[in-house]
N, C-alpha and C. Protein backbone atom coordinates (compact mmCIF):
# COMPACT_ATOMS: atom_id res chain seq x y z
N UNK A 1 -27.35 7.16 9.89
CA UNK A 1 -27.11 6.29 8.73
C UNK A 1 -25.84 6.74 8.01
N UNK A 2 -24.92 6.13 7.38
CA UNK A 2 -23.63 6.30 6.52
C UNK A 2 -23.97 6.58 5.51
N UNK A 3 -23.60 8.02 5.24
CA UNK A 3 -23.42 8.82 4.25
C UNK A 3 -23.65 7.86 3.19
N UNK A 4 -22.70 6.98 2.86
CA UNK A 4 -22.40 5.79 0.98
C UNK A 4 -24.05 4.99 1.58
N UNK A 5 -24.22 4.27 2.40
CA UNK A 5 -25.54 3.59 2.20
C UNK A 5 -27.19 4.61 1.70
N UNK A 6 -26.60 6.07 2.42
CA UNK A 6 -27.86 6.81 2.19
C UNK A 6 -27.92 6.70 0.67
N UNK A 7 -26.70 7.09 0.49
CA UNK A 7 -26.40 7.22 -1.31
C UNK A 7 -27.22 5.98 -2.31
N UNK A 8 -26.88 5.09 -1.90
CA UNK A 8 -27.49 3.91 -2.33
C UNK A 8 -28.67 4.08 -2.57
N UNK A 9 -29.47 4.45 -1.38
CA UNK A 9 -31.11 4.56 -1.09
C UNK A 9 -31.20 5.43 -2.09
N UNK A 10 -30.86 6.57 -2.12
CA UNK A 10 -31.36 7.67 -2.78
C UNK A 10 -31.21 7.23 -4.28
N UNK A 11 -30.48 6.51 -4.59
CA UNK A 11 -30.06 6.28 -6.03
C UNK A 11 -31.30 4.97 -6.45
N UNK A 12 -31.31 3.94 -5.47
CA UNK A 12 -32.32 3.09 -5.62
C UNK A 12 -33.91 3.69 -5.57
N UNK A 13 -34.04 4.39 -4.72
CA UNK A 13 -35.80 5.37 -4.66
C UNK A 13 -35.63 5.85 -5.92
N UNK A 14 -34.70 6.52 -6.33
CA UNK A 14 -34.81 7.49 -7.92
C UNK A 14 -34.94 6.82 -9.09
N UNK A 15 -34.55 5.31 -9.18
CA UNK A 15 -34.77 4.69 -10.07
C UNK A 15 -36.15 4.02 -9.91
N UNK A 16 -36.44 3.91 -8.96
CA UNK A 16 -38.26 3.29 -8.88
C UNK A 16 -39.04 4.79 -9.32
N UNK A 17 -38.33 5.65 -8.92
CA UNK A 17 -39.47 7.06 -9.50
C UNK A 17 -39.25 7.06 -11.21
N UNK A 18 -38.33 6.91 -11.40
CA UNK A 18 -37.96 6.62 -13.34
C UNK A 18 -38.84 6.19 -13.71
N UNK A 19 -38.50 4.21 -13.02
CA UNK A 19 -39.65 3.86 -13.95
C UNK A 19 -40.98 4.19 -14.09
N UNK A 20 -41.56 4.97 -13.11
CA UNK A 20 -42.90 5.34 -13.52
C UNK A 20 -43.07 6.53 -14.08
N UNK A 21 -41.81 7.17 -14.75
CA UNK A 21 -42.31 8.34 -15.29
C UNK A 21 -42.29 7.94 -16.32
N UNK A 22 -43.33 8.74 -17.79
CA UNK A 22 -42.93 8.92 -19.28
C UNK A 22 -41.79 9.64 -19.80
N UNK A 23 -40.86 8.62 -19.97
CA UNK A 23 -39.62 9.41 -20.21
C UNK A 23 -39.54 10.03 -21.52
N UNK A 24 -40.70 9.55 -22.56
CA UNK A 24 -40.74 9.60 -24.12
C UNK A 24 -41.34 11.27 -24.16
N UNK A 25 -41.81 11.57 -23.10
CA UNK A 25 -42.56 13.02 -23.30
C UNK A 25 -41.83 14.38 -23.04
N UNK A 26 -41.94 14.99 -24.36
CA UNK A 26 -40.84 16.49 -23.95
C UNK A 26 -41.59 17.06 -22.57
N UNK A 27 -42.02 17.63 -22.35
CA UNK A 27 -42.79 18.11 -20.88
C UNK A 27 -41.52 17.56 -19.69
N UNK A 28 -41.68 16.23 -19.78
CA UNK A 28 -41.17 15.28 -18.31
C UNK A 28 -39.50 15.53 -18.44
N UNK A 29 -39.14 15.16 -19.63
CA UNK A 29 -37.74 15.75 -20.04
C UNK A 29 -36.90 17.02 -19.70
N UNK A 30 -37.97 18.02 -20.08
CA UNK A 30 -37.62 19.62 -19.43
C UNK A 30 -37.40 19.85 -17.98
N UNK A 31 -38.50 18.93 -17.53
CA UNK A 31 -38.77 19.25 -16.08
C UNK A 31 -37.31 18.84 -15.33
N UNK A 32 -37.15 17.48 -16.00
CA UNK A 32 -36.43 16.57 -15.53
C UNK A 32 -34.73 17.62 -15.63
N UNK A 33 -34.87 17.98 -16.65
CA UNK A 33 -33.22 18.81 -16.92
C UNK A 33 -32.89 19.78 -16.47
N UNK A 34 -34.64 20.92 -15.98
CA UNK A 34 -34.60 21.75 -15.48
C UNK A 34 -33.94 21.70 -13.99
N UNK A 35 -34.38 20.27 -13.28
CA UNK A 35 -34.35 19.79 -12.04
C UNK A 35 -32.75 19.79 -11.78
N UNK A 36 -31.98 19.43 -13.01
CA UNK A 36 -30.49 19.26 -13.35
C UNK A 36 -29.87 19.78 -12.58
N UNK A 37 -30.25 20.73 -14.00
CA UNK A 37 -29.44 22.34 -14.20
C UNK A 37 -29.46 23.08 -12.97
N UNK A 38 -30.58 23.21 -12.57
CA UNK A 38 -30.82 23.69 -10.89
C UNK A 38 -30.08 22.98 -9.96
N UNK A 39 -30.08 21.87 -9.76
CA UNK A 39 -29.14 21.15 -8.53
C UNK A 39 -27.50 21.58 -8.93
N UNK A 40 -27.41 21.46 -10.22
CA UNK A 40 -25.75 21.56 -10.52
C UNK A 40 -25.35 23.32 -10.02
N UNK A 41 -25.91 24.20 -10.53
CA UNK A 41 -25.67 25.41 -10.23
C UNK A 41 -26.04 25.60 -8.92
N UNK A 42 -26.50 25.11 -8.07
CA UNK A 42 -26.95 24.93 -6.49
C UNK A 42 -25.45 24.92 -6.05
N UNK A 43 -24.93 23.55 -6.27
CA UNK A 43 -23.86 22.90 -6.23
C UNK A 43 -22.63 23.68 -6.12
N UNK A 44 -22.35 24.37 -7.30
CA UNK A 44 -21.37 24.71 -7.74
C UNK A 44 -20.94 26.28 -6.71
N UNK A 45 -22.66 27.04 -6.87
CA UNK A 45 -22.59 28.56 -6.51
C UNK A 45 -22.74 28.16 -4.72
N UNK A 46 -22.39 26.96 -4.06
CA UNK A 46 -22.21 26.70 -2.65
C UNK A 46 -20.77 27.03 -2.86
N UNK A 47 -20.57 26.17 -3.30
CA UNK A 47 -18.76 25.85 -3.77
C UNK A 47 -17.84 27.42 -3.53
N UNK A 48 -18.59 27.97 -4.34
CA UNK A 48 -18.16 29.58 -4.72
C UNK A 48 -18.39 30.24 -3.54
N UNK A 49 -19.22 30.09 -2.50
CA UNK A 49 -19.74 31.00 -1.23
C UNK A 49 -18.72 30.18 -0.51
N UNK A 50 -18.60 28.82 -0.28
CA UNK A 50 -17.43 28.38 0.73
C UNK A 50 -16.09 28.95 0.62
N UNK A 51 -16.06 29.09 -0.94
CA UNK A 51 -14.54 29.78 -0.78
C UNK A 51 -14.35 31.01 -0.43
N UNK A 52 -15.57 31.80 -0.68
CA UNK A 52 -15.16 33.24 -0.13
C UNK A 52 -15.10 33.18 1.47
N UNK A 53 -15.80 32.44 1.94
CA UNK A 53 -16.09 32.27 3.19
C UNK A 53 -14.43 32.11 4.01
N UNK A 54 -13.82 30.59 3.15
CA UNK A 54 -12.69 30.35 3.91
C UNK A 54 -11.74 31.45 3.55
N UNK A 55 -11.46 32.23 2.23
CA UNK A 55 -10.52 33.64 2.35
C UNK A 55 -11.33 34.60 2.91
N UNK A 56 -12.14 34.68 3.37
CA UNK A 56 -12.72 35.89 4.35
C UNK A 56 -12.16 35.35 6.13
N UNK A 57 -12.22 34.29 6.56
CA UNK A 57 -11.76 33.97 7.97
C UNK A 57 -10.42 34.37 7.69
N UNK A 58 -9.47 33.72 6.56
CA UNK A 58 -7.89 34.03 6.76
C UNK A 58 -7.40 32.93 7.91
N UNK A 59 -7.79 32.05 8.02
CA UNK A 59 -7.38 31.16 9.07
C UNK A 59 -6.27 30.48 8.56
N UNK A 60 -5.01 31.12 9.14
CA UNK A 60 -3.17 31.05 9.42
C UNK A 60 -2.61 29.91 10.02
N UNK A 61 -3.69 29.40 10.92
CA UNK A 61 -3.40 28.17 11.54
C UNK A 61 -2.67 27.22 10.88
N UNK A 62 -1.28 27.19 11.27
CA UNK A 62 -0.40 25.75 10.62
C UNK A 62 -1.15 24.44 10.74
N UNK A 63 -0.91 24.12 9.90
CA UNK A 63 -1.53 22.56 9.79
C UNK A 63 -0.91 21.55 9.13
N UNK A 64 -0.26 20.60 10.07
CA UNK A 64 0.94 19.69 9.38
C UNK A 64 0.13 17.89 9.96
N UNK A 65 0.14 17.61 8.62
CA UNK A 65 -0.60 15.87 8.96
C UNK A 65 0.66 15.12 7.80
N UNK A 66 0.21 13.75 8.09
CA UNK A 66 0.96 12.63 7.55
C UNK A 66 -0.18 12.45 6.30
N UNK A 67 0.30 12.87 4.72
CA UNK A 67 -0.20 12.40 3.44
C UNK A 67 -0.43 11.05 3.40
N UNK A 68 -1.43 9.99 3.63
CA UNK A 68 -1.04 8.52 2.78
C UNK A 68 -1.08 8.38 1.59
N UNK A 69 -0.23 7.81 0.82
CA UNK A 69 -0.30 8.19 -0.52
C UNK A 69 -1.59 6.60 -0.58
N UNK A 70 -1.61 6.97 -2.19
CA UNK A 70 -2.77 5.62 -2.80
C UNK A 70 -2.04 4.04 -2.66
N UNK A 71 -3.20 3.11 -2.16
CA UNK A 71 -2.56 2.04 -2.06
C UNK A 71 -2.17 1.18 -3.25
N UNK A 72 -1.02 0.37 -2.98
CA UNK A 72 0.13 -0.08 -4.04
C UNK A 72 0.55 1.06 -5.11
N UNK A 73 0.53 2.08 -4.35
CA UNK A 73 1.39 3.10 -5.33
C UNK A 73 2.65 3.47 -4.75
N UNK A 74 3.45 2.23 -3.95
CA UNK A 74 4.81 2.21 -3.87
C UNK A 74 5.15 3.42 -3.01
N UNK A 75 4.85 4.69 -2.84
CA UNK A 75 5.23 6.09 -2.52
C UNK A 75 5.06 5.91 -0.35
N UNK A 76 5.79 6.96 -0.15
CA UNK A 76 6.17 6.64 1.62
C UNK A 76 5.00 7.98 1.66
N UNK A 77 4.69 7.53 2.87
CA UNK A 77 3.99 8.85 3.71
C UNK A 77 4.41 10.06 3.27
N UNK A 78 3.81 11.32 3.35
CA UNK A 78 4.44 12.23 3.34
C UNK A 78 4.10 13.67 4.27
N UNK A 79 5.01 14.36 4.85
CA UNK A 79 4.94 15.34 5.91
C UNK A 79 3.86 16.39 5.05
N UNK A 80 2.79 17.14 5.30
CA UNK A 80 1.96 17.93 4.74
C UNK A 80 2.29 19.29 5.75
N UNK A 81 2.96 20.04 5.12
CA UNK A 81 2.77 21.45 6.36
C UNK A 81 2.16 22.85 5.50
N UNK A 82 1.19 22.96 6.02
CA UNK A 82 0.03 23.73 5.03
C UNK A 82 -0.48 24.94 6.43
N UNK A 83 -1.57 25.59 6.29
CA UNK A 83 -2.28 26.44 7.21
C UNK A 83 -3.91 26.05 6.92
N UNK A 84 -4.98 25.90 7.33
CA UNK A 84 -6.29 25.66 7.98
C UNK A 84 -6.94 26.51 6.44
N UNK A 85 -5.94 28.05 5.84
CA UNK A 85 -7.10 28.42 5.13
C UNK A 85 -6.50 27.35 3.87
N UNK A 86 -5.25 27.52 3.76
CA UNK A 86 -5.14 26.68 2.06
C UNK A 86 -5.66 25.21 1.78
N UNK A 87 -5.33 24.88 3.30
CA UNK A 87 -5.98 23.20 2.78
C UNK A 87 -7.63 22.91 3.01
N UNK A 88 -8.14 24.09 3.42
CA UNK A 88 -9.73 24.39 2.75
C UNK A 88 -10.07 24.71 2.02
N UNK A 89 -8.85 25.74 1.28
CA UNK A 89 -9.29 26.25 -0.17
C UNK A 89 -9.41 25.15 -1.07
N UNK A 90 -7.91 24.40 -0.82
CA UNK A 90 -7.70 22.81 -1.73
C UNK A 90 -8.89 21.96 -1.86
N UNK A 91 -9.33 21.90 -0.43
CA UNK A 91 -10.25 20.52 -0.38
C UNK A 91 -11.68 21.08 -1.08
N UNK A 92 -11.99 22.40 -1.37
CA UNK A 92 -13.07 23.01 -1.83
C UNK A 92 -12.74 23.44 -3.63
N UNK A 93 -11.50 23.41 -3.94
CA UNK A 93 -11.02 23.34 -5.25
C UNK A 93 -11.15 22.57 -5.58
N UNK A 94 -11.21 20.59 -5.04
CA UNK A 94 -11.06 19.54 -5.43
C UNK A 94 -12.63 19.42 -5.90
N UNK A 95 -13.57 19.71 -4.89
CA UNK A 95 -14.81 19.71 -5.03
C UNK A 95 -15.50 20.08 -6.04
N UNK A 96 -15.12 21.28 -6.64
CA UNK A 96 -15.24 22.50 -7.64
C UNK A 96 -14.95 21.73 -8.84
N UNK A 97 -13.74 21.14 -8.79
CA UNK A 97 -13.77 20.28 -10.27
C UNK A 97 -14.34 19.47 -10.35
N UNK A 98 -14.67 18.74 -9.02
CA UNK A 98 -15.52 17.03 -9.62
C UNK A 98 -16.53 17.64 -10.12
N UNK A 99 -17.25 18.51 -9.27
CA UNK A 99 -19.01 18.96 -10.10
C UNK A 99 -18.78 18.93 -11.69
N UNK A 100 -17.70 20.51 -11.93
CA UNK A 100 -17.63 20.50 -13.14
C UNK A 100 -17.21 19.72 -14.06
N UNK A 101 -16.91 18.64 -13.53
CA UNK A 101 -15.92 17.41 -14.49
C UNK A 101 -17.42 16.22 -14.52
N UNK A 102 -18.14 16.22 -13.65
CA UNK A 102 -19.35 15.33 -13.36
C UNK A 102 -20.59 16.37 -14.33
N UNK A 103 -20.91 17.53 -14.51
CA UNK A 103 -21.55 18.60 -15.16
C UNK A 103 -21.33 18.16 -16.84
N UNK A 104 -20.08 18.43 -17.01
CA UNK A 104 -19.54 18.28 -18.54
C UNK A 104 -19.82 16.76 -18.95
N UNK A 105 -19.79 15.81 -18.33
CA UNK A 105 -19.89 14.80 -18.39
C UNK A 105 -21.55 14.43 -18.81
N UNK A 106 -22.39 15.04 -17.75
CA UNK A 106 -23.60 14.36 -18.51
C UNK A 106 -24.32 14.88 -19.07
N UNK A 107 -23.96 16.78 -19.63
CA UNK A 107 -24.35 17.31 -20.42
C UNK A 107 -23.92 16.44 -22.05
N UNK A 108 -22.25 16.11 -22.05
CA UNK A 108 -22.11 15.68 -23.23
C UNK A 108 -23.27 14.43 -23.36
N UNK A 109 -23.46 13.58 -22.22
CA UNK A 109 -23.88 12.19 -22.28
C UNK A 109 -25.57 12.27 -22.96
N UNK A 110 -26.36 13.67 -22.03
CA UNK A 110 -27.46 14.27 -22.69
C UNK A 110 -27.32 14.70 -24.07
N UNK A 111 -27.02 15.15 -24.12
CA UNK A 111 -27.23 15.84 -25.62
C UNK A 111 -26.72 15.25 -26.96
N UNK A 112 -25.26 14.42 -26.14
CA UNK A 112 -24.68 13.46 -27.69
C UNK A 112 -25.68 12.05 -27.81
N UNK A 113 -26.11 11.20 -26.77
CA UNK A 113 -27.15 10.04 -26.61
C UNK A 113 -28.40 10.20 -26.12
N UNK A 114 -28.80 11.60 -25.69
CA UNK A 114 -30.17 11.69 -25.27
C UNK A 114 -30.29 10.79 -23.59
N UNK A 115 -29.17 10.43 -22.98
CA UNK A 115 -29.31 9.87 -21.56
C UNK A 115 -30.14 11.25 -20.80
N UNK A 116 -31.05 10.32 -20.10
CA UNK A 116 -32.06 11.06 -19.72
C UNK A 116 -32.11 10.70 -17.96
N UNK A 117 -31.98 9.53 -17.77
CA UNK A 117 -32.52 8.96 -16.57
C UNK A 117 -31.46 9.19 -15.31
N UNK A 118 -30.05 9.04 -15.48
CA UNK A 118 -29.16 9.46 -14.11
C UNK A 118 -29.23 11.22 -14.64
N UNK A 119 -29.98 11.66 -14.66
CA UNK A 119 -30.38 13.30 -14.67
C UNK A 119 -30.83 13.40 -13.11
N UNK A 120 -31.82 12.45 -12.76
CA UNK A 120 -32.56 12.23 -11.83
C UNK A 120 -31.89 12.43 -10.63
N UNK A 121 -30.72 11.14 -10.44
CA UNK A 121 -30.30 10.88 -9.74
C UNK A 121 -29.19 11.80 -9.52
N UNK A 122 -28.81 12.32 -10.09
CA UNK A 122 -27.93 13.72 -10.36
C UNK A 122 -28.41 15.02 -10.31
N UNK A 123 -29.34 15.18 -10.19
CA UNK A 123 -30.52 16.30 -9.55
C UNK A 123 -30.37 16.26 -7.66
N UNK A 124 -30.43 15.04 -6.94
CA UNK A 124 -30.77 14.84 -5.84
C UNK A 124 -29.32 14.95 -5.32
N UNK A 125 -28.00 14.03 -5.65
CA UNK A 125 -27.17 12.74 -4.90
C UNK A 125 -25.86 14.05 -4.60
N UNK A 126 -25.48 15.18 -5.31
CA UNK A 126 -24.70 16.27 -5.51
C UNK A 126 -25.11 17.09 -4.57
N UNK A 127 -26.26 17.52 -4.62
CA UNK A 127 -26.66 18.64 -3.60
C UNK A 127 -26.71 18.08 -2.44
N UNK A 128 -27.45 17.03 -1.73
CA UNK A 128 -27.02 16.27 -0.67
C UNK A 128 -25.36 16.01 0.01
N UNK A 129 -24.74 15.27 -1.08
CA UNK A 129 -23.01 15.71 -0.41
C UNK A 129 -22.00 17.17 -0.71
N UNK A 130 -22.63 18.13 -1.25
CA UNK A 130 -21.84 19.23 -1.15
C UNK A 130 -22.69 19.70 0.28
N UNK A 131 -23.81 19.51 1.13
CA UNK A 131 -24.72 20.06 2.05
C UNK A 131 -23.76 19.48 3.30
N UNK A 132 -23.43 18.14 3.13
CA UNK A 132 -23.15 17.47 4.04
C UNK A 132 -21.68 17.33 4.17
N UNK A 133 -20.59 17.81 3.42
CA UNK A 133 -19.14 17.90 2.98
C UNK A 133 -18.79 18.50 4.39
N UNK A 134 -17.61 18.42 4.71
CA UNK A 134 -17.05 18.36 5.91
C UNK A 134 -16.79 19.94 5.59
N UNK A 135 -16.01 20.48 4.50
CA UNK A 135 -15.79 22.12 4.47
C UNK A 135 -17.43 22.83 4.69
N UNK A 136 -18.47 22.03 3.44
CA UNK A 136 -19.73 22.91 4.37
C UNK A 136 -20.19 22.88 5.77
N UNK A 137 -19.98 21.94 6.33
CA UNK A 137 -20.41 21.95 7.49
C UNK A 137 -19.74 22.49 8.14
N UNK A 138 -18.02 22.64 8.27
CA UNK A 138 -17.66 24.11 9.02
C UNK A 138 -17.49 25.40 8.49
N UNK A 139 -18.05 25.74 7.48
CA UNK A 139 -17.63 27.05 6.41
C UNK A 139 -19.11 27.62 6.46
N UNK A 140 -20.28 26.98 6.25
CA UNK A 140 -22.15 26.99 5.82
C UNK A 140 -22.60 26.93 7.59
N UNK A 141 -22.17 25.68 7.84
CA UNK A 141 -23.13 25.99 9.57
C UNK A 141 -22.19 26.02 10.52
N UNK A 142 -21.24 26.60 10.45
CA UNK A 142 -20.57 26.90 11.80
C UNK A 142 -19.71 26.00 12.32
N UNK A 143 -20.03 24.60 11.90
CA UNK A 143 -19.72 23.68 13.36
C UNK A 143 -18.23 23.87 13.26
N UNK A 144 -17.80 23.77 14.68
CA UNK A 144 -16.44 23.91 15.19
C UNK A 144 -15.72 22.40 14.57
N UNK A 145 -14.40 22.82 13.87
CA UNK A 145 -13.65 21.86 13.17
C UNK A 145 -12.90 20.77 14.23
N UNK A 146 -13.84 19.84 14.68
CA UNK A 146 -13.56 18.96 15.72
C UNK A 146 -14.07 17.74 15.64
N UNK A 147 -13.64 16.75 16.31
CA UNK A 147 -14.40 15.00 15.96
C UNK A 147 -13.93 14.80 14.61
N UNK A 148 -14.86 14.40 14.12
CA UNK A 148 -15.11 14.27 12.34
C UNK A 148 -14.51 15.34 11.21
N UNK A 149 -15.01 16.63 12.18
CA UNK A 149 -14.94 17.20 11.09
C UNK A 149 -12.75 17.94 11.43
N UNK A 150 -12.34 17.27 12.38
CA UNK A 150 -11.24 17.87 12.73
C UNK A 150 -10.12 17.59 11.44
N UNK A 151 -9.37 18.61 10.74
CA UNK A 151 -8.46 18.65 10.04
C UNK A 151 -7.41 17.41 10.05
N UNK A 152 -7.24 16.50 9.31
CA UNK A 152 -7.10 16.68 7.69
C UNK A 152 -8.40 15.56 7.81
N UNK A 153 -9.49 16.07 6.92
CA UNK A 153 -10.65 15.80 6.75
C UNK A 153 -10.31 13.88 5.80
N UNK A 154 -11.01 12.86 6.40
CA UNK A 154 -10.71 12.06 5.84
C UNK A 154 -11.86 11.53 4.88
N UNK A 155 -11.62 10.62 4.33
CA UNK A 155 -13.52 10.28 3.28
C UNK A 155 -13.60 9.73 3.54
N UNK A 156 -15.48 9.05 3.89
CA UNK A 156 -15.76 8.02 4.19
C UNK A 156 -15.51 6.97 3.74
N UNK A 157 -15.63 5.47 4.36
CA UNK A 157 -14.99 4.82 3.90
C UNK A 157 -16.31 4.10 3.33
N UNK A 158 -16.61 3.46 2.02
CA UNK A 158 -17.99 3.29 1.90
C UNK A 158 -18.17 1.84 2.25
N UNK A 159 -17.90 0.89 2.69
CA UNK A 159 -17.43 0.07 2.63
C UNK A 159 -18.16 -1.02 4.71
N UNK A 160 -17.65 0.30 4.85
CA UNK A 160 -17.19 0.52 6.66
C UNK A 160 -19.16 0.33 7.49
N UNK A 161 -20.10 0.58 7.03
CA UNK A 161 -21.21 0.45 7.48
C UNK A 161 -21.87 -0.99 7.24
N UNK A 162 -21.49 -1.74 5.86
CA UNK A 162 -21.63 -2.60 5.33
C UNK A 162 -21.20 -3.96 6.56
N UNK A 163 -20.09 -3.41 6.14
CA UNK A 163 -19.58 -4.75 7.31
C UNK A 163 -18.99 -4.69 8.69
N UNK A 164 -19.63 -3.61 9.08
CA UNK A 164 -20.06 -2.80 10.77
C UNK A 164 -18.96 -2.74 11.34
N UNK A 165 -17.66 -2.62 10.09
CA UNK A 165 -16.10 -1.92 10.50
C UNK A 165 -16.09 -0.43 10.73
N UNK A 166 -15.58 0.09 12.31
CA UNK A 166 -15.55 1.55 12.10
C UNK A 166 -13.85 1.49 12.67
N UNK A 167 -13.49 2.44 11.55
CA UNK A 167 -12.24 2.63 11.54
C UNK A 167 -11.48 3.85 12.78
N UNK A 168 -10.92 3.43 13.40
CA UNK A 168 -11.00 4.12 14.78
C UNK A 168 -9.48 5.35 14.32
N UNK A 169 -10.42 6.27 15.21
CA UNK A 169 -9.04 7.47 14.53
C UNK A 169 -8.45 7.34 15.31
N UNK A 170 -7.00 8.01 14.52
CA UNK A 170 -5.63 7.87 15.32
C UNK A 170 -5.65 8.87 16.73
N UNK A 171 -5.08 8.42 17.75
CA UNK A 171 -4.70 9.18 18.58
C UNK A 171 -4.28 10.65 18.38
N UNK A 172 -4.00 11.50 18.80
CA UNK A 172 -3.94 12.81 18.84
C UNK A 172 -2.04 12.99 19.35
N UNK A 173 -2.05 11.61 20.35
CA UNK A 173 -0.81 11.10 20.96
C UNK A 173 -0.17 11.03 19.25
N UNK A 174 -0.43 9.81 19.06
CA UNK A 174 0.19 9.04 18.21
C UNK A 174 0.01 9.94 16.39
N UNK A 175 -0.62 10.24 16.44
CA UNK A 175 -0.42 11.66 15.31
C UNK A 175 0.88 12.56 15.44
N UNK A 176 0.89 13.03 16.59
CA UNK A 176 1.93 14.01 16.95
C UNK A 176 3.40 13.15 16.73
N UNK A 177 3.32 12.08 17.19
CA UNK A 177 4.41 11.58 17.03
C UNK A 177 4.99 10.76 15.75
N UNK A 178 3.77 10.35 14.64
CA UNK A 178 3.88 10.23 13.21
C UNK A 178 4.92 11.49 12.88
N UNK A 179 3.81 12.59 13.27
CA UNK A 179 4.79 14.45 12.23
C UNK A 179 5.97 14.17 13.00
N UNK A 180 6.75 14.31 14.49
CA UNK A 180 7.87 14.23 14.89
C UNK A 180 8.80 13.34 13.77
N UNK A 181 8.28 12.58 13.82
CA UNK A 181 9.44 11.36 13.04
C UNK A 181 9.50 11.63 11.60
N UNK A 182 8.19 12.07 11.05
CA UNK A 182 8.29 12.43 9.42
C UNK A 182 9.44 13.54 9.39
N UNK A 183 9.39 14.51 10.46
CA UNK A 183 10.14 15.77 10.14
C UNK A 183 11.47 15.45 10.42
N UNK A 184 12.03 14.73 11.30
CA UNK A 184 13.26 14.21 11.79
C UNK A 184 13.57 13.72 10.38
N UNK A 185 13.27 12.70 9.73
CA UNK A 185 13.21 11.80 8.90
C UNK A 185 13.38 12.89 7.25
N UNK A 186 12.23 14.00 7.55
CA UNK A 186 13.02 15.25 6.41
C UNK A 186 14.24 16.17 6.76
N UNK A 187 14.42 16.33 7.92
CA UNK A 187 15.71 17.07 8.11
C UNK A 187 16.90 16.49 8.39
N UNK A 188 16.69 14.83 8.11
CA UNK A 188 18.27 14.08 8.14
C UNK A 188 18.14 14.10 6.61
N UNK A 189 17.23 13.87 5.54
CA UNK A 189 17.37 13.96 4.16
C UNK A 189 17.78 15.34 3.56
N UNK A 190 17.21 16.81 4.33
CA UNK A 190 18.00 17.90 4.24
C UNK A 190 19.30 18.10 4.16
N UNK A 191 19.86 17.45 5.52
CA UNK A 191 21.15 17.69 5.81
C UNK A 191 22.20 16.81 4.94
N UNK A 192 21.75 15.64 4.94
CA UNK A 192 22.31 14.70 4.10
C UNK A 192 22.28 15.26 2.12
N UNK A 193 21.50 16.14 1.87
CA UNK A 193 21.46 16.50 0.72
C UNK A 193 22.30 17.93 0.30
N UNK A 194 22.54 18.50 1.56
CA UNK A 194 23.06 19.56 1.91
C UNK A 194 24.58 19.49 1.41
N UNK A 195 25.12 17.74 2.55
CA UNK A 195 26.58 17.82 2.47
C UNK A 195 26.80 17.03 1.29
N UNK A 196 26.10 16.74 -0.09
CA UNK A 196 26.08 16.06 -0.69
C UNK A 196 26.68 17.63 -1.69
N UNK A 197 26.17 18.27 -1.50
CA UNK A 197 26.08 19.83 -2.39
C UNK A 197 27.38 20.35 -1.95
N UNK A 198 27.86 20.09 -0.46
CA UNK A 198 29.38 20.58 -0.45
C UNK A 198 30.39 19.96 -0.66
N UNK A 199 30.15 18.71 -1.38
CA UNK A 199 31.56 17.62 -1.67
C UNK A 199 31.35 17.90 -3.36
């Protein structure tokens, strides 16, 4: 099943469990925040073990992909030449803030309005995709960084199960020959910027 539809489910089951709880009762409330607080620090202290994990391998491995920038944001491709450990550290830094930026968020939302009910769903929907994140799955269980999970890790597309589009990855051919041309394409802008500096 696709990752975004599971999401759905899980978010739709959690709201049929809502409504049958007493949300008016301190007891159910505690439980409910306790359930939180626990998933978020789950969350976070994975986060913290992946990273030691990826500066404990030290993996040097160059790693050069084609950036797409955001669509209608005008901007060209861009050459990425990185190594295997930094752009795991990155993609596990990026991670690290959403929690805490998603954390701060519905603590303020709890405590300034008393929102009680996406507690729930925020208990379950976090710990599930940091379990299932492409860095845990090669950093937490081993799996060899290949198929899916092969570098530069892309996001699902949520969209893509819905209307039984699967977006077919690029060749391995035709990758290689994207970076050829990006780099050609930076070292005529080098050179050209070069003799711009000696006139």
């Amino acid at each position: 099943m696709n990752a975004q539809i599971m999401n759905m489910a899980i978010v739709m089951g959690s709201m049929q469990i809502t409504n049958r709880l007493d949300l008016e009762d301190t007891k159910t409330k505690q439980i409910i925040l306790g359930a939180y607080v626990t998933a978020q620090a789950f969350v976070i202290g994975l986060s913290y073990l992946i990273q030691r994990r990826i500066q404990a391998k030290k993996d040097t491995t160059v790693l050069k992909y084609i950036d797409q920038p955001k669509p209608m944001s005008g901007e060209q491709p861009k050459l990425i030449t990185t190594t295997n450990m930094d752009y795991d550290l990155e993609q596990n830094a990026q991670a690290q803030k959403q929690a805490l930026i998603g954390l701060a968020l519905m603590v303020f939302l709890h405590f300034q309005f008393g929102v009680i009910r996406p507690l729930i769903v925020q208990s379950i929907l976090p710990v599930k995709n940091a379990l299932q994140s492409k860095w845990a799955q090669v950093h937490i269980f081993g799996k060899p960084a290949e198929g899916d999970l092969k570098r530069p890790w892309k996001a699902d597309n949520p969209f893509a199960a819905l209307t039984g589009q699967t977006e077919e990855p690029q060749s391995e051919a035709a990758e290689k020959a994207a970076i050829k041309k990006a780099e050609k394409a930076e070292s005529k802008a080098g050179s050209k910027s070069e003799s711009k500096k000696d006139l």
